[in-house]
Protein backbone atom coordinates (compact mmCIF):
# COMPACT_ATOMS: atom_id res chain seq x y z
CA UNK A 1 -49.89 -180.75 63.32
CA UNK A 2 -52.34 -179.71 60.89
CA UNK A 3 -52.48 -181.07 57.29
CA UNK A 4 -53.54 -179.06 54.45
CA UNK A 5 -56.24 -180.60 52.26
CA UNK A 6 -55.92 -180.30 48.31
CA UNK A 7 -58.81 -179.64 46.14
CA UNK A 8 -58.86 -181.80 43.06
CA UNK A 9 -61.85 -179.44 41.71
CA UNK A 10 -61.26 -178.11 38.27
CA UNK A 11 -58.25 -180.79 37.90
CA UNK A 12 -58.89 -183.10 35.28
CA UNK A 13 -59.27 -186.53 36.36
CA UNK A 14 -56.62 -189.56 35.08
CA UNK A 15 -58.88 -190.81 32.15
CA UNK A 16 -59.14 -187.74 31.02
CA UNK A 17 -55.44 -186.65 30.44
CA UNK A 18 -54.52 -190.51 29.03
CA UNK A 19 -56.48 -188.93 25.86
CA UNK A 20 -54.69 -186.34 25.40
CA UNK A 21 -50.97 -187.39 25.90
CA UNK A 22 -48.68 -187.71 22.67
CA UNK A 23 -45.21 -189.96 22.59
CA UNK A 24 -42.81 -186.99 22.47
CA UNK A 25 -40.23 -188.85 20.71
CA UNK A 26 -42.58 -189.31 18.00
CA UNK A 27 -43.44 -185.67 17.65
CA UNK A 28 -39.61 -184.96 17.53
CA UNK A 29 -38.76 -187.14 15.04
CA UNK A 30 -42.22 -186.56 12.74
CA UNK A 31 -40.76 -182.49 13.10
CA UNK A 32 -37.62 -183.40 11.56
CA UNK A 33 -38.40 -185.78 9.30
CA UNK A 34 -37.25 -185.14 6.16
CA UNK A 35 -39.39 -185.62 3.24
CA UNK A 36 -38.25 -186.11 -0.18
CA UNK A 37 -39.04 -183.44 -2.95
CA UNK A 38 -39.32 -184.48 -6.67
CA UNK A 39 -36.41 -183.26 -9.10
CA UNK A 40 -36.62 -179.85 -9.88
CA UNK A 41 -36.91 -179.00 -13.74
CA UNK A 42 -33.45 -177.59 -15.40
CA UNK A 43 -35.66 -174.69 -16.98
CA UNK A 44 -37.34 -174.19 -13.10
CA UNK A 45 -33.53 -174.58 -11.45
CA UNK A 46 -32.54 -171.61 -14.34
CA UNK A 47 -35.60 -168.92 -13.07
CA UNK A 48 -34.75 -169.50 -9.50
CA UNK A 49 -30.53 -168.80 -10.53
CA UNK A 50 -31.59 -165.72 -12.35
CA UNK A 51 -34.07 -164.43 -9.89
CA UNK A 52 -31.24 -164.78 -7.45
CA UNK A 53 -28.60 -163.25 -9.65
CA UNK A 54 -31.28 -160.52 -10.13
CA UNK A 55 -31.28 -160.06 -5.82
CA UNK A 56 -27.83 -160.05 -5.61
CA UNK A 57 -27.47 -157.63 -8.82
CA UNK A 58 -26.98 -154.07 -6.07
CA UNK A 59 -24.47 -156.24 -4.19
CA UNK A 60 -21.90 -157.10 -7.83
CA UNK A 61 -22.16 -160.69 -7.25
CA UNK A 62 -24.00 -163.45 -9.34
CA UNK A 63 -24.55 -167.61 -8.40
CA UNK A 64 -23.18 -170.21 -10.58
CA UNK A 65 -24.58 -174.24 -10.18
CA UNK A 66 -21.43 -176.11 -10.83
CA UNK A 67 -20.91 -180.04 -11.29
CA UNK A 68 -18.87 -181.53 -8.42
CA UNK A 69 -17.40 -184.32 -11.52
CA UNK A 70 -16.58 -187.22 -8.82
CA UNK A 71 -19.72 -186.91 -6.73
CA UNK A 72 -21.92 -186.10 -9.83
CA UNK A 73 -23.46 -183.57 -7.57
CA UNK A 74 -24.19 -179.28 -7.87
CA UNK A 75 -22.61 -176.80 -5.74
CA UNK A 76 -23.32 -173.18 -5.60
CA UNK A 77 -20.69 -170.89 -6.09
CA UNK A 78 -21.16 -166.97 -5.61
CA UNK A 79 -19.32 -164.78 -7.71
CA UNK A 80 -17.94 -161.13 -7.74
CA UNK A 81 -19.16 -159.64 -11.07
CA UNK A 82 -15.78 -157.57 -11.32
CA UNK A 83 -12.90 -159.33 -9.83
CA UNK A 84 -14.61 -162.92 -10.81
CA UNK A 85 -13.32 -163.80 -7.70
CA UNK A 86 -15.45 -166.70 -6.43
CA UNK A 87 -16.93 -164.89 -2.68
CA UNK A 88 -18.41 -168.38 -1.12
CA UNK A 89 -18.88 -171.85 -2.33
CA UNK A 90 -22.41 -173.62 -1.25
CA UNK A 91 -21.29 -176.28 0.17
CA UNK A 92 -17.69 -175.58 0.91
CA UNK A 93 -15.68 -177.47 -3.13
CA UNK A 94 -12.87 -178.73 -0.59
CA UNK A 95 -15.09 -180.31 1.54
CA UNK A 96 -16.91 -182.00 -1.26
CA UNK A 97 -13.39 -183.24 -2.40
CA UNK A 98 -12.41 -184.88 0.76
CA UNK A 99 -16.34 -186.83 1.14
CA UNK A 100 -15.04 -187.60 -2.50
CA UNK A 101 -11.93 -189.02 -1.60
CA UNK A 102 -13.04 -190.65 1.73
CA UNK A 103 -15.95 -192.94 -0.13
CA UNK A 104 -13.47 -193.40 -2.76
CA UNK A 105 -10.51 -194.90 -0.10
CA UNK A 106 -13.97 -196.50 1.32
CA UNK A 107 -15.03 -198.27 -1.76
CA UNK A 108 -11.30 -199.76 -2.11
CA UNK A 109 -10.97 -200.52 0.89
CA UNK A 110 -14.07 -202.87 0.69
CA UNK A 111 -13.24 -204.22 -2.75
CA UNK A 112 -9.89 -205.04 -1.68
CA UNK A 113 -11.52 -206.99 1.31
CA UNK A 114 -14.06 -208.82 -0.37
């Protein structure tokens, strides 16, 4: 029975590679970290609406920010210029109401507890 030798030439030896090797759970999560960005200006937030509105102009639709009152938060809403139907909501109003209502029932639910 004959046994087939293996050339290690060219390979790179053990040392070598320990170098070189990363902890790939590290690189995942440094990918998708999330970094904060400052607050973007109200005059800088206006430019970007109207350069968008300007985009969507050929397609009759504009983009409104509106206040979510409960969550003191923006969503986008686009709108058809000549039904004023609203097309699309950025992110989805109903959704926004029931996160609304859920840390609301959350909040009294702790109070009560405490």
């Amino acid at each position: 029975m004959a046994v087939n030798s293996i050339s290690t030439q060219g390979m790179p030896r053990m040392q070598d590679t320990e170098a070189v090797r990363t902890n790939p759970v590290q690189d995942i999560e440094s990918a998708y970290q999330v970094k904060e960005t400052p607050p973007v200006s109200k005059e800088k937030l206006e430019k970007i609406v109207e350069s968008l509105n300007e985009f969507m102009a050929p397609a009759n639709t504009h983009t409104e920010f509106v206040l979510h009152e409960k969550l003191n938060e923006y969503y986008v809403t686009v709108v058809d210029d000549v039904t004023r139907e609203v097309v699309r909501e950025i992110p989805n109003k109903k959704v926004l109401d029931m996160y609304a209502a859920m840390t609301e029932f959350v909040g009294l639910f702790i109070d009560e507890k405490s």
